[in-house]
N, C-alpha and C. Protein backbone atom coordinates (compact mmCIF):
# COMPACT_ATOMS: atom_id res chain seq x y z
N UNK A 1 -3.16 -2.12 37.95
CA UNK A 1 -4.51 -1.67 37.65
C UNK A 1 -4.64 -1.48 36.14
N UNK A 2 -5.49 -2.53 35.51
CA UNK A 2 -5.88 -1.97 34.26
C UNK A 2 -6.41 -0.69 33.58
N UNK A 3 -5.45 0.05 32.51
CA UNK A 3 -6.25 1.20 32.67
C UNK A 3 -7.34 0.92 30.95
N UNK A 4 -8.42 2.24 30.83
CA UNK A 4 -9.15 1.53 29.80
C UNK A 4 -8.67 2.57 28.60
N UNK A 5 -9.14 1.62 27.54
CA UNK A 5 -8.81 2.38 26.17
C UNK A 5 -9.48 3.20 25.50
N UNK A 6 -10.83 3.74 26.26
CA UNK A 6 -11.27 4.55 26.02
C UNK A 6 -11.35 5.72 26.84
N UNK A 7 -10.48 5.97 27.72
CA UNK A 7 -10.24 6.97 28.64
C UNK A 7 -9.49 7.98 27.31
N UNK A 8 -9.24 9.67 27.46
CA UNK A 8 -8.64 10.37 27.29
C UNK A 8 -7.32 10.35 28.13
N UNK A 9 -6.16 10.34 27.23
CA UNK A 9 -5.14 10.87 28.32
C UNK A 9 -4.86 12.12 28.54
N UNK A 10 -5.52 13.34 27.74
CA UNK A 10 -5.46 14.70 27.93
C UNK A 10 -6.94 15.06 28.15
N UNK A 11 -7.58 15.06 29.22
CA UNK A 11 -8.80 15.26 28.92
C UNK A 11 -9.52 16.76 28.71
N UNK A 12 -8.18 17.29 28.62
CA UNK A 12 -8.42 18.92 28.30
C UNK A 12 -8.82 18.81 26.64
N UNK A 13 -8.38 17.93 26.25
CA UNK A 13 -8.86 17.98 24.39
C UNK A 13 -10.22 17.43 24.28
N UNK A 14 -11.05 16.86 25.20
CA UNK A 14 -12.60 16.64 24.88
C UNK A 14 -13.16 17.50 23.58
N UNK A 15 -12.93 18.63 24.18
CA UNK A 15 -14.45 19.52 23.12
C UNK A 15 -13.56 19.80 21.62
N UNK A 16 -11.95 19.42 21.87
CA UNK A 16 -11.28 19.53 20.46
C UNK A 16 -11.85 18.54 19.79
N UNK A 17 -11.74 17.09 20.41
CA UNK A 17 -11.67 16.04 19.79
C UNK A 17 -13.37 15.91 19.18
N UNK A 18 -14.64 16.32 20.00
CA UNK A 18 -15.56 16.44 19.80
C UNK A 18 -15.95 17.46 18.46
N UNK A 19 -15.32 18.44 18.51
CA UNK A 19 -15.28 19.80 17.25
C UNK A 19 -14.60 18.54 16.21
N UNK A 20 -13.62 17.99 16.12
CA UNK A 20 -13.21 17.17 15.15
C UNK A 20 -14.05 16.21 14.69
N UNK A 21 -14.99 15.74 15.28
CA UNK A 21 -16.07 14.37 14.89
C UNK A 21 -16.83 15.11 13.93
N UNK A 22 -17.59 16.11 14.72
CA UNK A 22 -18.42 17.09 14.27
C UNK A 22 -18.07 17.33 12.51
N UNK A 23 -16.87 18.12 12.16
CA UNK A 23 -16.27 18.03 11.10
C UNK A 23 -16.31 16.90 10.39
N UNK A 24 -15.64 16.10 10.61
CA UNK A 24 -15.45 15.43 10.12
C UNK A 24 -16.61 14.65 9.55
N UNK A 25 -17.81 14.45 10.31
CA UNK A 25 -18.97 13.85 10.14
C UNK A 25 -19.60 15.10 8.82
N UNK A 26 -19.37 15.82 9.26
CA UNK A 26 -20.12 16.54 7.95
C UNK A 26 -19.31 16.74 6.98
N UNK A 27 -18.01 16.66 6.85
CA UNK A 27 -16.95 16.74 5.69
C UNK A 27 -17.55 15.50 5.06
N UNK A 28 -17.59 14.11 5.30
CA UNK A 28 -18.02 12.50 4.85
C UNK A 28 -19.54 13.18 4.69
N UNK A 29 -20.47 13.83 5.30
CA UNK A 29 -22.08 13.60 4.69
C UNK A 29 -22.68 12.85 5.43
N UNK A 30 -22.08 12.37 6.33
CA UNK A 30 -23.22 11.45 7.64
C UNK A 30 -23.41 12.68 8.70
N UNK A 31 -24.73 12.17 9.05
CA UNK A 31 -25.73 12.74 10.17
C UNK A 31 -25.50 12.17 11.41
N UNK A 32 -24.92 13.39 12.40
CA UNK A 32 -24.72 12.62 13.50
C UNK A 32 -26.26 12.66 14.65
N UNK A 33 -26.17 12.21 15.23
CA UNK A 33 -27.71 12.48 16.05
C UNK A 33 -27.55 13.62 17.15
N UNK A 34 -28.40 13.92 16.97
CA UNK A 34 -28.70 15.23 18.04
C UNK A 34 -28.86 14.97 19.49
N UNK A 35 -29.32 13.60 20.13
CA UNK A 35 -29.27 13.49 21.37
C UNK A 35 -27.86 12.67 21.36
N UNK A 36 -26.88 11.88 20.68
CA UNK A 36 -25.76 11.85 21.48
C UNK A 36 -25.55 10.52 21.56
N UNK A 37 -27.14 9.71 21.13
CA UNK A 37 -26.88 8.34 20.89
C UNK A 37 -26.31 7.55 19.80
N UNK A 38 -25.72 6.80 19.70
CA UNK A 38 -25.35 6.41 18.20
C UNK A 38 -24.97 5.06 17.82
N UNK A 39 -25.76 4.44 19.13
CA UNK A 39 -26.63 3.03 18.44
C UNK A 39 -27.14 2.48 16.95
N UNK A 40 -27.77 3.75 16.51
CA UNK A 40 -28.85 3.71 15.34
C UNK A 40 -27.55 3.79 14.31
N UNK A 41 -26.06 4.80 14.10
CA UNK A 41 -25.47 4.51 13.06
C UNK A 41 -24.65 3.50 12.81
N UNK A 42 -24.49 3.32 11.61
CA UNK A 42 -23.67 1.63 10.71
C UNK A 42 -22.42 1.79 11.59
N UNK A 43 -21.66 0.73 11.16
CA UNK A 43 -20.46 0.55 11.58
C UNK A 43 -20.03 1.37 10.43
N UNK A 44 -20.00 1.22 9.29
CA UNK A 44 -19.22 1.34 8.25
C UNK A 44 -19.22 3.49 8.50
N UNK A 45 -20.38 3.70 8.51
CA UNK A 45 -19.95 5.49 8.97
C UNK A 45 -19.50 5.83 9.93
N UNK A 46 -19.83 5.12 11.21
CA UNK A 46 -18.61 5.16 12.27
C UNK A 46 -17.47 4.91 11.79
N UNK A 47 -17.44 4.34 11.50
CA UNK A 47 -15.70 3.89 11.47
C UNK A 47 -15.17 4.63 10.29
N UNK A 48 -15.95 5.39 9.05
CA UNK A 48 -15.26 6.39 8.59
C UNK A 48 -15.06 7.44 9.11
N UNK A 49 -15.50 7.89 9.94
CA UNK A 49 -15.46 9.19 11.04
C UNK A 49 -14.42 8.77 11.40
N UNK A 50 -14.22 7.47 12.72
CA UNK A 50 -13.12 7.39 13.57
C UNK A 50 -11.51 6.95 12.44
N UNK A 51 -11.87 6.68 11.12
CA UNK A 51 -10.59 6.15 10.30
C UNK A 51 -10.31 7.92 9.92
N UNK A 52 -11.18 8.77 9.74
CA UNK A 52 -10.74 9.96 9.31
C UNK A 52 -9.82 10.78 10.35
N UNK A 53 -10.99 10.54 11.43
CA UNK A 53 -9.97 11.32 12.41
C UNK A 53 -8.71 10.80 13.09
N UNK A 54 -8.39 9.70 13.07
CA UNK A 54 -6.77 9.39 12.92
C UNK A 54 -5.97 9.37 11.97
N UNK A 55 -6.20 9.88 10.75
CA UNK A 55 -5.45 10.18 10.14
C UNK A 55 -5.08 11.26 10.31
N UNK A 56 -5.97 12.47 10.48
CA UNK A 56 -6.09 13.94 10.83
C UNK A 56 -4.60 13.85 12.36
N UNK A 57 -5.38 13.24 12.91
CA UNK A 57 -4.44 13.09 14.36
C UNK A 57 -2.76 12.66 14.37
N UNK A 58 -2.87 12.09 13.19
CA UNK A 58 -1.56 11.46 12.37
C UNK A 58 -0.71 12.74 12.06
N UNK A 59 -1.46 13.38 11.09
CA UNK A 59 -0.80 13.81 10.13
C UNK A 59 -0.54 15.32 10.92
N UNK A 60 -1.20 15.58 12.23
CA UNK A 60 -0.97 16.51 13.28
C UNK A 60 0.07 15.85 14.12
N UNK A 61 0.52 15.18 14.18
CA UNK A 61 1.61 14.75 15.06
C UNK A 61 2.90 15.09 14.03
N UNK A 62 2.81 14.55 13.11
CA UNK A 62 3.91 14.28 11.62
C UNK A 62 4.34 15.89 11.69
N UNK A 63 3.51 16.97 11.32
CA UNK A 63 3.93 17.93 11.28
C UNK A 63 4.40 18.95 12.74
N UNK A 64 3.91 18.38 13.69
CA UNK A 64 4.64 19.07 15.21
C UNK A 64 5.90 18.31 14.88
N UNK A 65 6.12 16.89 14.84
CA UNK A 65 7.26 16.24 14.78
C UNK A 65 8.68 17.06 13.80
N UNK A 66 8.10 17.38 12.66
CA UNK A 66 8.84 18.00 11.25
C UNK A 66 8.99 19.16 11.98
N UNK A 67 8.35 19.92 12.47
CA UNK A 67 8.61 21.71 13.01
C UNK A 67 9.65 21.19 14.45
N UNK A 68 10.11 20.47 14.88
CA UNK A 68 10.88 20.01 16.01
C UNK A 68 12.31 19.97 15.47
N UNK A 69 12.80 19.64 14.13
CA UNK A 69 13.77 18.84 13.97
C UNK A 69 14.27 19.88 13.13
């Protein structure tokens, strides 16, 4: 069974991962829309949102990883 790549595999982190867009969208200066659609924004500010927040997600793994060892 194919699974999809936009599923959560923790889906307890929704409203984290959501609080993180949020941020992040206003840390960069783009306007996210209020109903939820986001048709209307560029690729290029999407994809600085989603390039920001994997780095963030990165550099949160890097340091659980470093506090392990």
């Amino acid at each position: 069974m194919a699974r999809s790549h936009n599923q959560l595999q923790v889906p307890q982190a929704r409203a984290a991962l959501e609080q993180l867009k949020f941020e992040v969208a206003q840390e960069l200066g783009i306007q996210l829309p209020a109903d939820g659609y986001y048709g209307n924004m560029t690729t290029r500010d999407m994809g600085s949102i989603g390039g920001t927040i994997t780095k963030r997600l990165v550099m949160m793994a890097e340091q659980q990883l470093a506090g392990r060892f």
